[in-house]
Protein backbone atom coordinates (compact mmCIF):
# COMPACT_ATOMS: atom_id res chain seq x y z
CA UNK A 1 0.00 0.00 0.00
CA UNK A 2 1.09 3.51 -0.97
CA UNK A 3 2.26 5.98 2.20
CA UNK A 4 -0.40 8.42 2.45
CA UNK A 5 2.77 10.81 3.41
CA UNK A 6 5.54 10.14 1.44
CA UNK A 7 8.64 11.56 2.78
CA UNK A 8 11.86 12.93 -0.23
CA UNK A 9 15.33 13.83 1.31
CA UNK A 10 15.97 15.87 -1.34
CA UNK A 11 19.74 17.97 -1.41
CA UNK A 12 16.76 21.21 -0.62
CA UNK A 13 15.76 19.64 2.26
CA UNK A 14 13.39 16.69 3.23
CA UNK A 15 10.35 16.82 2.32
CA UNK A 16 6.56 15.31 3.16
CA UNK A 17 4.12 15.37 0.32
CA UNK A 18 0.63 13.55 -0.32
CA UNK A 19 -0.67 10.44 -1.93
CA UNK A 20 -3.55 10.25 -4.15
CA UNK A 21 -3.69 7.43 -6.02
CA UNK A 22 -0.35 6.45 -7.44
CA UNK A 23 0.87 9.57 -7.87
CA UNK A 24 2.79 11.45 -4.80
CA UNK A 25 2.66 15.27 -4.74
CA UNK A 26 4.36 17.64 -3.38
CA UNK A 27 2.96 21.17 -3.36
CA UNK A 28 4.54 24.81 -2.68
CA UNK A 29 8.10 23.85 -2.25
CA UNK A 30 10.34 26.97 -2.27
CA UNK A 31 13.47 26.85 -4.85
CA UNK A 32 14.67 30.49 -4.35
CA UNK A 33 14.73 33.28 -1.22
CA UNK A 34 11.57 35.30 -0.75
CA UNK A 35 12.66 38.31 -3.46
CA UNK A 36 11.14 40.94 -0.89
CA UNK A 37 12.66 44.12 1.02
CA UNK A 38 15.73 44.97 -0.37
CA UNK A 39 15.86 41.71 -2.59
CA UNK A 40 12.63 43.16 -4.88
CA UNK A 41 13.81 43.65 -8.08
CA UNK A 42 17.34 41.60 -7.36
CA UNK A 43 18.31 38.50 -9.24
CA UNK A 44 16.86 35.38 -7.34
CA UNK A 45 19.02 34.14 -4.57
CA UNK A 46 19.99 30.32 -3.54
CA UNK A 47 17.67 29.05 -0.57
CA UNK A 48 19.57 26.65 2.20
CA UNK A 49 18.29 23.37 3.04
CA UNK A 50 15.56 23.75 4.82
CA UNK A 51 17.06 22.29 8.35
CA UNK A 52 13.39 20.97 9.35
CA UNK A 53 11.18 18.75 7.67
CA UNK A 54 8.92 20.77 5.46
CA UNK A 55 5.39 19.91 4.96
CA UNK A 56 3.65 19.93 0.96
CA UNK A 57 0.83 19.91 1.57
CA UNK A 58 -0.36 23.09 0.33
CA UNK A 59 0.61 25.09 -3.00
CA UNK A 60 2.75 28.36 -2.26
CA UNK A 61 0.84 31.64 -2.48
CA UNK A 62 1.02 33.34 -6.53
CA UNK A 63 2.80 36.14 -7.19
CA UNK A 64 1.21 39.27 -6.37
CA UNK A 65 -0.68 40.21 -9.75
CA UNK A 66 -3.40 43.53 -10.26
CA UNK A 67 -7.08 42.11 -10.98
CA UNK A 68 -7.88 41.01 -14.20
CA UNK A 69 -10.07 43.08 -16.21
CA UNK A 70 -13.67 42.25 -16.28
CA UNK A 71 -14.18 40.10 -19.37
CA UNK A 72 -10.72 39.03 -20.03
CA UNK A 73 -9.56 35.95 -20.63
CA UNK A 74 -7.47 35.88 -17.73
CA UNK A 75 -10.60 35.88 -15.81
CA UNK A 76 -11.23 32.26 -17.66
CA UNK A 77 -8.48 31.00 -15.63
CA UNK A 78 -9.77 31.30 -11.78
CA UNK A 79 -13.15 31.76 -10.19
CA UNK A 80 -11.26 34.20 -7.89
CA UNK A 81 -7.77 35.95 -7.34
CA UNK A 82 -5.61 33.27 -5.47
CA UNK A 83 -3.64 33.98 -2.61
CA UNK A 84 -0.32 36.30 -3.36
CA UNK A 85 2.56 37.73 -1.61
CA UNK A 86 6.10 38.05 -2.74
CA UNK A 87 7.32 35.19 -1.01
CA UNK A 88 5.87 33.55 -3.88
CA UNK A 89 8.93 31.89 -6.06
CA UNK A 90 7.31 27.95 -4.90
CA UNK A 91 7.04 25.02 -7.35
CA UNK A 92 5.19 22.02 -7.18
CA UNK A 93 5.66 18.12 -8.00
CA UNK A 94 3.36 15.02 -9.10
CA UNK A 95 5.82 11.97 -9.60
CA UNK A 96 4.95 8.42 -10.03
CA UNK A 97 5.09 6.30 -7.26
CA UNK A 98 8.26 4.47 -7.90
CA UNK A 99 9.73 6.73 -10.41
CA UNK A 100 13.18 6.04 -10.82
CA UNK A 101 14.92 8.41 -13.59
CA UNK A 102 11.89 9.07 -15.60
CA UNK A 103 11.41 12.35 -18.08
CA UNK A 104 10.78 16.06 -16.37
CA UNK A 105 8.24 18.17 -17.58
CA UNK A 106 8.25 21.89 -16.07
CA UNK A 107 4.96 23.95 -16.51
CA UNK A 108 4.92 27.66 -16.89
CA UNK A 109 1.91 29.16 -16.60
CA UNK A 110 0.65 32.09 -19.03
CA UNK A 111 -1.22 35.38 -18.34
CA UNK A 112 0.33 37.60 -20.48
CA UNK A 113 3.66 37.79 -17.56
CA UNK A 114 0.90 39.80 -15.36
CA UNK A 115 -1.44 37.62 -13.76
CA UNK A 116 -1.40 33.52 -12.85
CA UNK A 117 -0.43 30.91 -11.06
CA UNK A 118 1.01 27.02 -11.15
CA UNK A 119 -1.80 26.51 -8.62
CA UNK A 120 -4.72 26.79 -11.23
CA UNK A 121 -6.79 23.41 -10.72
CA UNK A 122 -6.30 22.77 -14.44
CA UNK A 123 -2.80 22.53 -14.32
CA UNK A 124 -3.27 19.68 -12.30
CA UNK A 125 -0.13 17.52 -13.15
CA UNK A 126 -1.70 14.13 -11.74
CA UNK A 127 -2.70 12.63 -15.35
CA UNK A 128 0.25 13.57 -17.34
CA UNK A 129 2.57 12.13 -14.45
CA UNK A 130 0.35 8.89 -14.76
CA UNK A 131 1.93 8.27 -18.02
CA UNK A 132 5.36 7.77 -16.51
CA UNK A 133 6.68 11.45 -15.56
CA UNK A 134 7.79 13.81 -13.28
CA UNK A 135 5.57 17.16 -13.53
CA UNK A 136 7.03 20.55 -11.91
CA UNK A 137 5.11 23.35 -12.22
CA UNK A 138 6.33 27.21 -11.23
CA UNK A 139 5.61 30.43 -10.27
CA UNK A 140 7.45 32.80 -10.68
CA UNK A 141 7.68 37.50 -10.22
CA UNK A 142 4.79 38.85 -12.88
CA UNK A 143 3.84 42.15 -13.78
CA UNK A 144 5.93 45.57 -12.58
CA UNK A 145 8.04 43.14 -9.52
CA UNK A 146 9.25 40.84 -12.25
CA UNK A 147 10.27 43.00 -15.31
CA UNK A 148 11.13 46.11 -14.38
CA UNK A 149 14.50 47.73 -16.01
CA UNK A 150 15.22 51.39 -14.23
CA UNK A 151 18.73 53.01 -14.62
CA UNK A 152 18.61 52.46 -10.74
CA UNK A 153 18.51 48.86 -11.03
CA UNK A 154 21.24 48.75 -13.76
CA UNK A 155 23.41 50.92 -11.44
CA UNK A 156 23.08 48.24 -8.70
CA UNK A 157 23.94 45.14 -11.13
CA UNK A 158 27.40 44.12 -11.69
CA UNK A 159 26.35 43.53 -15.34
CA UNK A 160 24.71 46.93 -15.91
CA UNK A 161 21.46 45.04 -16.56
CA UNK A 162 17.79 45.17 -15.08
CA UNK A 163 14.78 43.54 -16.09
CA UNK A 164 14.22 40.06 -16.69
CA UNK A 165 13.57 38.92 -12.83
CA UNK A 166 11.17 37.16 -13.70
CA UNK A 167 12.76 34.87 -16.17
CA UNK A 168 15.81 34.60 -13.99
CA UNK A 169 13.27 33.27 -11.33
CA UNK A 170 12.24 30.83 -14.09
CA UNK A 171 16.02 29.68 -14.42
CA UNK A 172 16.77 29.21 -11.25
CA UNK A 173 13.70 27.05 -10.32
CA UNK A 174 14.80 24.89 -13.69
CA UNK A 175 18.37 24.74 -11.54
CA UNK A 176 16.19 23.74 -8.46
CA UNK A 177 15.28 20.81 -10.71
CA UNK A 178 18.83 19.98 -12.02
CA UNK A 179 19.85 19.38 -8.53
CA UNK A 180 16.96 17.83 -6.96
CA UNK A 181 14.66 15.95 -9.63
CA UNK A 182 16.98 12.79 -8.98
CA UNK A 183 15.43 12.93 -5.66
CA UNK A 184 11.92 12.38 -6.51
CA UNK A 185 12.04 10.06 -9.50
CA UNK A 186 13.18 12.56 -12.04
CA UNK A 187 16.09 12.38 -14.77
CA UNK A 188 17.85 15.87 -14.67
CA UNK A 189 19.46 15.15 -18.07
CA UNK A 190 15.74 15.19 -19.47
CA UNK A 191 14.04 17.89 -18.55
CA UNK A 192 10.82 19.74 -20.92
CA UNK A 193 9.88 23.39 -20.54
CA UNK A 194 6.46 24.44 -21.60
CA UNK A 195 4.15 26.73 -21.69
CA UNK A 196 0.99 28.35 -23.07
CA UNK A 197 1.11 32.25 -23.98
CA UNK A 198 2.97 33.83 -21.82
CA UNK A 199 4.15 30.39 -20.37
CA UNK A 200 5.29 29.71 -24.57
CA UNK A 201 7.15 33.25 -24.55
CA UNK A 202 9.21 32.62 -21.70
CA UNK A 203 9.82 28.95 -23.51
CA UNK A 204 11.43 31.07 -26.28
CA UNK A 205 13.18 33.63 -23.77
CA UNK A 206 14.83 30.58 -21.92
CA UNK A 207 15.93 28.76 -25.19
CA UNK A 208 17.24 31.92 -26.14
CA UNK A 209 19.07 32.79 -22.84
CA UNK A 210 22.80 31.34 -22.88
CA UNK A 211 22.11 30.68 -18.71
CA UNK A 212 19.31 28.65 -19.41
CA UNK A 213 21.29 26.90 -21.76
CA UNK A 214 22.19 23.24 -20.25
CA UNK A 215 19.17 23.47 -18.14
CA UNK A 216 16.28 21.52 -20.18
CA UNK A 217 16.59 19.24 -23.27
CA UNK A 218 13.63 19.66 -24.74
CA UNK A 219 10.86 22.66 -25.47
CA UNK A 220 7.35 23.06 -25.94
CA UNK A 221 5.55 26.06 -26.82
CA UNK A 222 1.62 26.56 -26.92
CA UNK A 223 0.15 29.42 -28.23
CA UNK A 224 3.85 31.59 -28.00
CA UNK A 225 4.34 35.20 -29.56
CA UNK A 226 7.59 36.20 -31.38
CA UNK A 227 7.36 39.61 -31.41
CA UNK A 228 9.51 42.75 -31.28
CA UNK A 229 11.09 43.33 -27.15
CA UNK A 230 12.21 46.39 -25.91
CA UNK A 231 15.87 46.79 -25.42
CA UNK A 232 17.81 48.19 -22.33
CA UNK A 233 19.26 51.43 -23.05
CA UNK A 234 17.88 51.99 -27.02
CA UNK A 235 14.66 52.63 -28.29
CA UNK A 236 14.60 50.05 -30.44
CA UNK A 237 11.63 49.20 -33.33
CA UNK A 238 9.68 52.45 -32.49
CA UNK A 239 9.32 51.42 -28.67
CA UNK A 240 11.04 53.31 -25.59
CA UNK A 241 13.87 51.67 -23.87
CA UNK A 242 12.62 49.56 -21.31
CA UNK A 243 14.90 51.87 -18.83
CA UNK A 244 13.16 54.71 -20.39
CA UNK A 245 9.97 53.18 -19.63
CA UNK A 246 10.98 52.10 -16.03
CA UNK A 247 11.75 55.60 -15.49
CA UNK A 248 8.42 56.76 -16.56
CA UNK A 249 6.60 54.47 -14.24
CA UNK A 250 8.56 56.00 -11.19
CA UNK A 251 8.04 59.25 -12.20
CA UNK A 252 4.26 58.33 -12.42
CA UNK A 253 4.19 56.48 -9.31
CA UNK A 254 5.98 59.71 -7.83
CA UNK A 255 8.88 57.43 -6.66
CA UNK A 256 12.42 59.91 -6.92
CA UNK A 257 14.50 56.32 -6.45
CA UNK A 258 14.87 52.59 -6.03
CA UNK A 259 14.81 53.41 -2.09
CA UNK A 260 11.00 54.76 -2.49
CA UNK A 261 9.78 51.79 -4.97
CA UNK A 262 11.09 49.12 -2.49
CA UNK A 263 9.39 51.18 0.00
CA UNK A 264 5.88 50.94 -1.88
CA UNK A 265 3.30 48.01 -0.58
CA UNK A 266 3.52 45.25 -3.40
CA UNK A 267 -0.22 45.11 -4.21
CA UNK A 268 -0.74 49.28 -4.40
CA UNK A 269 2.43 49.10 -6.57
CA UNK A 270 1.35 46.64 -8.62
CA UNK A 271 -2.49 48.08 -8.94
CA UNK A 272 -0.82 51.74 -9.76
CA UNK A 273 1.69 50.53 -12.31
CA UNK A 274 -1.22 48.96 -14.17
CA UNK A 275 -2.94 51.63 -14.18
CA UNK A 276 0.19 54.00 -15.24
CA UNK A 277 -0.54 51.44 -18.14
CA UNK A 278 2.53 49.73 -17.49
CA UNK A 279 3.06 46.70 -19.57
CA UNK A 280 5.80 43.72 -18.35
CA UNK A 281 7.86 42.61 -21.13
CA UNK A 282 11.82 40.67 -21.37
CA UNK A 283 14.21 42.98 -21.64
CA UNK A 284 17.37 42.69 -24.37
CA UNK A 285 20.40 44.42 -21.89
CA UNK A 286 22.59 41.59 -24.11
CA UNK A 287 23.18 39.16 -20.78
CA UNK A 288 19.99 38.00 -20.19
CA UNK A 289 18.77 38.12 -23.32
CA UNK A 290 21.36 38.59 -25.94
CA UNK A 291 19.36 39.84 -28.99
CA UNK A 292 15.42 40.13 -30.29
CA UNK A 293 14.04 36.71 -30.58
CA UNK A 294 14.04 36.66 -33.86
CA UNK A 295 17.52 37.40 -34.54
CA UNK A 296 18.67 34.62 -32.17
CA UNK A 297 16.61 31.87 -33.87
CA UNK A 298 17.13 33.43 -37.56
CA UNK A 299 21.50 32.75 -36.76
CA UNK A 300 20.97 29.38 -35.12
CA UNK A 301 21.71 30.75 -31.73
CA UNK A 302 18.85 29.47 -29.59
CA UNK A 303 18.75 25.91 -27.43
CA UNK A 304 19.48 22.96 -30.28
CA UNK A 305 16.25 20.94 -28.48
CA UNK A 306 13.47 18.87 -29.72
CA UNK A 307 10.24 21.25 -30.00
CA UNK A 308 6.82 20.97 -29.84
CA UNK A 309 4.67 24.09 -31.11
CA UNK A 310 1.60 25.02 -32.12
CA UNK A 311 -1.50 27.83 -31.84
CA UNK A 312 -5.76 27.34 -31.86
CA UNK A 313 -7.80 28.59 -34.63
CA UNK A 314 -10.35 30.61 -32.34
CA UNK A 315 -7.23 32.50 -30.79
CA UNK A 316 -8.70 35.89 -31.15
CA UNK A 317 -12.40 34.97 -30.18
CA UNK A 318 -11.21 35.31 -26.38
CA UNK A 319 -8.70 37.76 -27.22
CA UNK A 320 -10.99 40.47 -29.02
CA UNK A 321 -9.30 43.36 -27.62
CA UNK A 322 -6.13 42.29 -30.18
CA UNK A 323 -9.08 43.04 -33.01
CA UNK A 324 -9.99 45.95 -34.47
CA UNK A 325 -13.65 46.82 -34.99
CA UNK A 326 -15.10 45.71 -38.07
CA UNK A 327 -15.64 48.62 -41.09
CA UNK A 328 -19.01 49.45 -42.08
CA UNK A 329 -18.41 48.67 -45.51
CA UNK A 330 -15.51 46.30 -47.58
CA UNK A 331 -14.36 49.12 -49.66
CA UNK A 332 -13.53 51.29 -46.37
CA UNK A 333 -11.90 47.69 -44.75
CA UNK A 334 -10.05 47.60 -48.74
CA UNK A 335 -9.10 50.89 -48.74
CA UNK A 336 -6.96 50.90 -45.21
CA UNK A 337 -4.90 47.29 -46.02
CA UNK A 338 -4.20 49.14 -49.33
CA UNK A 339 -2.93 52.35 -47.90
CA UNK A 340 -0.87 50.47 -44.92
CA UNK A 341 0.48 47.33 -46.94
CA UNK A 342 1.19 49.20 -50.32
CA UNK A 343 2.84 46.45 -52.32
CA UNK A 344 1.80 43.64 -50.02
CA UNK A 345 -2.12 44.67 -49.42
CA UNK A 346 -3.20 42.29 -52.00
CA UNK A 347 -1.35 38.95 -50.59
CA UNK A 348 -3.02 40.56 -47.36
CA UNK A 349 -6.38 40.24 -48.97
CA UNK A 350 -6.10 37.03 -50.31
CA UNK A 351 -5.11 35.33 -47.21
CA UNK A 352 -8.02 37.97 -45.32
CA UNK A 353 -10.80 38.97 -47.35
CA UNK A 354 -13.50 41.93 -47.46
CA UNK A 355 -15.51 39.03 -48.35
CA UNK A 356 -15.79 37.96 -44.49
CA UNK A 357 -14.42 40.89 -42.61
CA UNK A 358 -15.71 39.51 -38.92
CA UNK A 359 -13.58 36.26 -39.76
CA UNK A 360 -10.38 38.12 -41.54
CA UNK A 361 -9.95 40.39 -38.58
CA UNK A 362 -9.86 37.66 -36.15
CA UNK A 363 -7.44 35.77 -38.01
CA UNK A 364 -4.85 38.04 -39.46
CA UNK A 365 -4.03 39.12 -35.59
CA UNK A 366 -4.48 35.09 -35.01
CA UNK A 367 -1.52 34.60 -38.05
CA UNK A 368 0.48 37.33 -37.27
CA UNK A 369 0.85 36.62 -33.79
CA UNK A 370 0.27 33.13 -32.82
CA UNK A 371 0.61 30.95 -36.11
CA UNK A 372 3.64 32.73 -38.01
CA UNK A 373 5.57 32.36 -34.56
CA UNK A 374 4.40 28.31 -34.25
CA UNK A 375 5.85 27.76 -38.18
CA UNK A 376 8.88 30.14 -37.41
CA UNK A 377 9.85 28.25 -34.53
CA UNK A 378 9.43 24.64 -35.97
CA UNK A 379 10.88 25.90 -39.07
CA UNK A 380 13.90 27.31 -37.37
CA UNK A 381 14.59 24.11 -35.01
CA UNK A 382 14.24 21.82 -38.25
CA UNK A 383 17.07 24.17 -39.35
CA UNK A 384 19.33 23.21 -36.94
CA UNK A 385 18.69 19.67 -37.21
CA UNK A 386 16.63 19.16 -34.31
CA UNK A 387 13.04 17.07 -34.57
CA UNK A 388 10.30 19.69 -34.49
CA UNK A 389 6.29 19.13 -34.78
CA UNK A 390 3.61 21.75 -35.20
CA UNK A 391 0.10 21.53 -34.38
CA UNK A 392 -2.98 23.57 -35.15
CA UNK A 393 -5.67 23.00 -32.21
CA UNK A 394 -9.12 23.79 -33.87
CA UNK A 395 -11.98 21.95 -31.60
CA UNK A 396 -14.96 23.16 -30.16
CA UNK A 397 -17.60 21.86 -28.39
CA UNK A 398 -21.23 23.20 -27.90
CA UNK A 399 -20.50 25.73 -24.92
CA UNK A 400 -17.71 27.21 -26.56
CA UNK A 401 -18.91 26.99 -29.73
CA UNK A 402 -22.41 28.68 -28.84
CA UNK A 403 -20.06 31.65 -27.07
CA UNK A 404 -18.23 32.31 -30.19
CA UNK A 405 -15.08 30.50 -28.84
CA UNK A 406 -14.39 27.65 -31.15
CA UNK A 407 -10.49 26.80 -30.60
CA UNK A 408 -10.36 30.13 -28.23
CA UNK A 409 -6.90 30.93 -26.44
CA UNK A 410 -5.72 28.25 -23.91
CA UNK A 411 -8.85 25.96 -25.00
CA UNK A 412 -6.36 22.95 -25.36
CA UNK A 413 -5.23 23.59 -22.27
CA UNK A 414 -7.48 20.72 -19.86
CA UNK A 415 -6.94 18.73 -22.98
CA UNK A 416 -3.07 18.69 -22.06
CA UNK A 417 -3.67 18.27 -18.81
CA UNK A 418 -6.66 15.82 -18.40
CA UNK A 419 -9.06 18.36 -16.65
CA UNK A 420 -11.53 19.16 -18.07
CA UNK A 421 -13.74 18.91 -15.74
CA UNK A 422 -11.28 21.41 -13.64
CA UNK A 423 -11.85 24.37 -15.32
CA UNK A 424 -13.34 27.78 -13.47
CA UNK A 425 -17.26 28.18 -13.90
CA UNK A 426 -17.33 30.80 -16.00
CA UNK A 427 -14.66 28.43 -18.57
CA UNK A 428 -17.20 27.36 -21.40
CA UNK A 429 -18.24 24.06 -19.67
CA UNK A 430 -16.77 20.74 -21.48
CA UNK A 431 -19.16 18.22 -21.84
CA UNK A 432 -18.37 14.37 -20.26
CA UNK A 433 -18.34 12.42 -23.47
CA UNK A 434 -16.13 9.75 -25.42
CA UNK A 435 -15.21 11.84 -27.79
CA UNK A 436 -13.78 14.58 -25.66
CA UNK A 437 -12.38 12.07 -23.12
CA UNK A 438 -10.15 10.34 -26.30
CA UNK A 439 -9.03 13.86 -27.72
CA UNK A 440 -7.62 14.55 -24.24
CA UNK A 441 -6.17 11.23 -23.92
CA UNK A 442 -4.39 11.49 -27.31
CA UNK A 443 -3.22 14.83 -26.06
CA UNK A 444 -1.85 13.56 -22.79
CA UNK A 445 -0.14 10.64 -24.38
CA UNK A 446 1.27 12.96 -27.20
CA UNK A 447 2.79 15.47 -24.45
CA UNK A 448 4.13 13.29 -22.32
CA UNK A 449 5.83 10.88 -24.68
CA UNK A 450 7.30 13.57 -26.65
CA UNK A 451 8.56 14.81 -22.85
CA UNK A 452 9.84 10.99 -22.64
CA UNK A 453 12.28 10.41 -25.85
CA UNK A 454 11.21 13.96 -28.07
CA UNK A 455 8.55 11.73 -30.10
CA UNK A 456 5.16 12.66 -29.76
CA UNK A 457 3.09 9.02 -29.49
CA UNK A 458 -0.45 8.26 -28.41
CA UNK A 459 -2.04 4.83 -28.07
CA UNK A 460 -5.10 4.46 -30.63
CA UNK A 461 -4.22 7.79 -32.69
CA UNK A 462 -2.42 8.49 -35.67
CA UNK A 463 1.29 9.03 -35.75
CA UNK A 464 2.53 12.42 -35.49
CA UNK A 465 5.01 13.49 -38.67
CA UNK A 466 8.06 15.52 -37.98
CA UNK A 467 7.38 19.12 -39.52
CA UNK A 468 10.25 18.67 -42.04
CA UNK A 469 10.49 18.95 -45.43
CA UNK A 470 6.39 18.22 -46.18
CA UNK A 471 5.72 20.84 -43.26
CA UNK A 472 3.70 18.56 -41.78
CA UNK A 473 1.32 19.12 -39.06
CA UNK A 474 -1.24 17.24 -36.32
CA UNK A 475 -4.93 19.33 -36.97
CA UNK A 476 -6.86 18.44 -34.03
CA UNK A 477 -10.45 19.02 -34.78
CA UNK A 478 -12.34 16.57 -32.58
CA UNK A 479 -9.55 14.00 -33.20
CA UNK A 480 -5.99 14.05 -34.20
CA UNK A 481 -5.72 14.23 -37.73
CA UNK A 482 -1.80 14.51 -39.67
CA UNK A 483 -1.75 16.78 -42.41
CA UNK A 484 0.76 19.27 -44.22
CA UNK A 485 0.92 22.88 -45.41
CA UNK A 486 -0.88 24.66 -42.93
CA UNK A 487 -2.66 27.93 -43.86
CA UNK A 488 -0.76 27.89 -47.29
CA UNK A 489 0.50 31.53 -47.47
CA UNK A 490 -0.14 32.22 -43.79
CA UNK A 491 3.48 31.97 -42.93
CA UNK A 492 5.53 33.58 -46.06
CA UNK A 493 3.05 36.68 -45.77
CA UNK A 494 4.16 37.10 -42.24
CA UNK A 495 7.80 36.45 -42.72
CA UNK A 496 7.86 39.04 -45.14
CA UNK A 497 6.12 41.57 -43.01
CA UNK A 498 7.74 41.20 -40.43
CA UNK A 499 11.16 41.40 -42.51
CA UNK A 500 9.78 44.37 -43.84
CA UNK A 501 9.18 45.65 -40.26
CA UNK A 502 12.72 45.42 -38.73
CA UNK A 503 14.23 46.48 -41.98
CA UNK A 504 12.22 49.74 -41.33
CA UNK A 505 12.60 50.22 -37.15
CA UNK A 506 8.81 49.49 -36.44
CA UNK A 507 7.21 47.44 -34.32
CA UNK A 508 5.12 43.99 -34.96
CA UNK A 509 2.98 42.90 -32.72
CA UNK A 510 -0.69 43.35 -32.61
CA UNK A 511 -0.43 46.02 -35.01
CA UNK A 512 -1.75 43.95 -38.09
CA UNK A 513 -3.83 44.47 -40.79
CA UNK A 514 -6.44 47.77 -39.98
CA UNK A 515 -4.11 48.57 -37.29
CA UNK A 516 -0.61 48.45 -39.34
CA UNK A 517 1.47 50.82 -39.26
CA UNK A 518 2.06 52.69 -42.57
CA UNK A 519 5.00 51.21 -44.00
């Protein structure tokens, strides 16, 4: 019979976790030193062992996030904002009973790096680990406490650098890993990183951070966003310097130094700089993050891994504020793509026509953001020789589908994870049937084998094709179906837009189609 308390000395400390079932978890262990008081805005620091024996029991409090707004799809995520404080840099662990050198997979939760938490119900690790893996899930600094750059916070760096905290708190809880996973059934030498939005962005920040390099072996990126990141000390591609913009904030917040910040409450800091309309974002300072995204993966500079990537069709549905309002007529919706694309509005109006303008605008963001950044990355790991496999997640169900929210941001989500029947009450409610059950089986046993040996496999359901040469893909669209060339066009429009973009300093982001810039 399984111990309903499992006890892990672990080189953090020992530990006691929980049964249930065959699975023993471990909940809201700490991998870094509370970043608060003079630490806030400081590089995470190594924690001791722990000299007691440390109960699991309970997940670690989230970071300390500003409310969602009303109607956004953060609010999807959570019935209600969980508990936060800055002593919040906790992971947590579901490992097979017995586990004995067995694959790593390490969750990072999205919310656009403002809001979240690993503690979500539907991130639930307990089915994926059933197939014969250690699941880690993080949290980690979000919002204003994790990415601020200031010239104050450079000054105090021996690299000159600020920003980033948050992603440094990411690599040190995948070091927390490297040293202890042995511990509790995991192979260190096999370790996954995903993520969904936000979570898929910091996927690409760590394979493109040379610290990070060493620390996983394998990537997966849901839903990710490859677009244009401030840079240090340069306003780069029409943006402010993220010092420039740190600097801003504190004027704003009417905070003359780093002294007065540090002396602000965490939650009326966070609540004011979201207000100030501060938005979190990596910063390039050219330690953390060497270069633009796109730069590193165009010169073959980011992690040589296995990757898994892919985006939802209904991306935008749940998203709307990335969508312009529709035109009250096509030759007005005509007219703007002509005037902003010039030589490039008509492949813009093939791929998104007047003929359908509610549908174009929702997917040209959807392309620009979310599907030219799943093709680039698969495309640019095939490049370096590495196994890469793109998916296109396009099921709905009646809920969803009578909300307007077929294949809506982070729908595949409880597919992943096996709960969906964990989502918050105001999620679009999955229905209990076979076919839903099998898609999320297929999904868990595609995930978790590719975490295995980099080969996504499920039991009952077609083989998954490398992306390769035929640019193949997995469409799943009540089942898993293989196909190849998806979105013909979609990707070589964006490519060249976005070339087009950083050839001419500007931005590219949600700025697509009526909301281009003119170029």
């Amino acid at each position: 019979m399984s111990a309903p308390h499992p006890t892990v000395d672990a080189p953090a400390g020992t530990v006691v976790g929980r049964t249930e079932g065959a699975i023993r978890v471990f909940k809201g262990l700490p991998y870094a030193l509370p970043p608060v008081g003079a630490a806030r805005w400081r590089p995470p620091r190594p924690l001791p062992r722990w000299p007691d024996v440390r109960e699991a029991a309970v997940f670690g409090p989230a970071a300390v996030q500003a409310p969602s707004r009303p109607g956004s799809i953060y609010s999807l995520y959570a019935d209600g904002p969980p508990p936060m404080s800055e002593d919040c840099l906790t992971l947590n662990i579901w490992t097979p009973e017995g586990a004995s050198n067995a694959a790593v997979f390490v969750w990072i939760h999205g919310g656009a790096l403002t809001t979240g938490a690993s503690s979500e119900p539907f991130f639930d690790g307990a089915k994926l680990a059933a197939r014969g893996i250690v699941v880690v899930s993080i949290n980690y600094r979000l919002g204003v406490l994790g990415w601020l750059a200031h010239p104050g916070l450079s000054a105090e760096s021996p690299y000159g650098v600020s920003g980033n905290y948050g992603l440094l708190d990411q690599i040190a809880a995948l070091g927390w890993v490297q040293q202890n996973a042995a511990s509790f059934g995991g192979d260190p030498a096999n370790v996954t990183i995903a993520g969904e939005s936000a979570g898929a962005l910091s996927v690409m920040y760590l394979m493109a951070a040379p610290t990070a390099r060493g620390l996983f072996a394998k990537a997966i990126a849901q839903s990710a966003y490859m677009i244009s990141t401030p840079a240090l000390k340069e306003r780069a591609f029409g943006a402010p310097s993220a010092e420039e913009s740190g600097t801003a904030l504190a004027a704003a917040l009417g905070a003359p130094n780093m002294t007065a910040l540090r002396a602000m409450d965490a939650g009326v800091l966070m609540e004011a700089a979201s207000a100030a309309g501060y938005a979190p974002w990596g910063t390039i300072d050219g330690k953390v993050l060497p270069a633009q995204l796109v730069d590193v993966f165009d010169r073959g500079e980011q992690a040589p891994v296995p990757l898994l990537a892919g985006f939802n069709s209904g991306e935008i549905r749940s998203l709307r504020f990335l969508a312009p309002p529709v035109p009250a007529a096509r030759s007005l919706y005509e007219s703007i793509i002509r005037e902003r694309y010039r030589d490039q509005a008509e492949a813009f109006l093939a791929l998104y026509p007047s003929t359908d303008m509610a549908e174009s605008i929702l997917a040209a963001p959807r392309d620009a953001l979310y599907g030219w950044t799943a093709e680039r990355l698969v495309r640019k790991q095939t490049a370096l020789g590495q196994s890469a496999f793109l998916y296109f997640f396009d099921h709905g169900y009646p809920d969803a589908d009578d909300a307007g929210l077929h294949g809506f941001h982070a729908s595949e989500v409880p597919y992943v994870f096996g709960t969906w029947d964990r989502t918050s009450s105001v999620w679009p409610r999955i229905p209990a049937t076979q076919e839903e059950w099998r898609l999320s089986e297929a999904m868990i046993d595609y995930w978790a084998s590719f975490a295995r040996d980099g080969k996504p496999v499920a039991a009952g359901a077609p083989a998954w094709p490398v992306f390769g040469q035929t640019e193949a893909y997995m469409a799943f669209k009540g089942g898993a179906t293989p196909s190849q060339h998806l979105l013909p066009g979609m990707y070589g429009f964006h490519e060249a837009v976005v070339r087009r973009r950083r050839e001419t300093n500007l931005a590219w982001n949600w700025n697509v189609g009526l909301w281009a810039p003119l170029t």
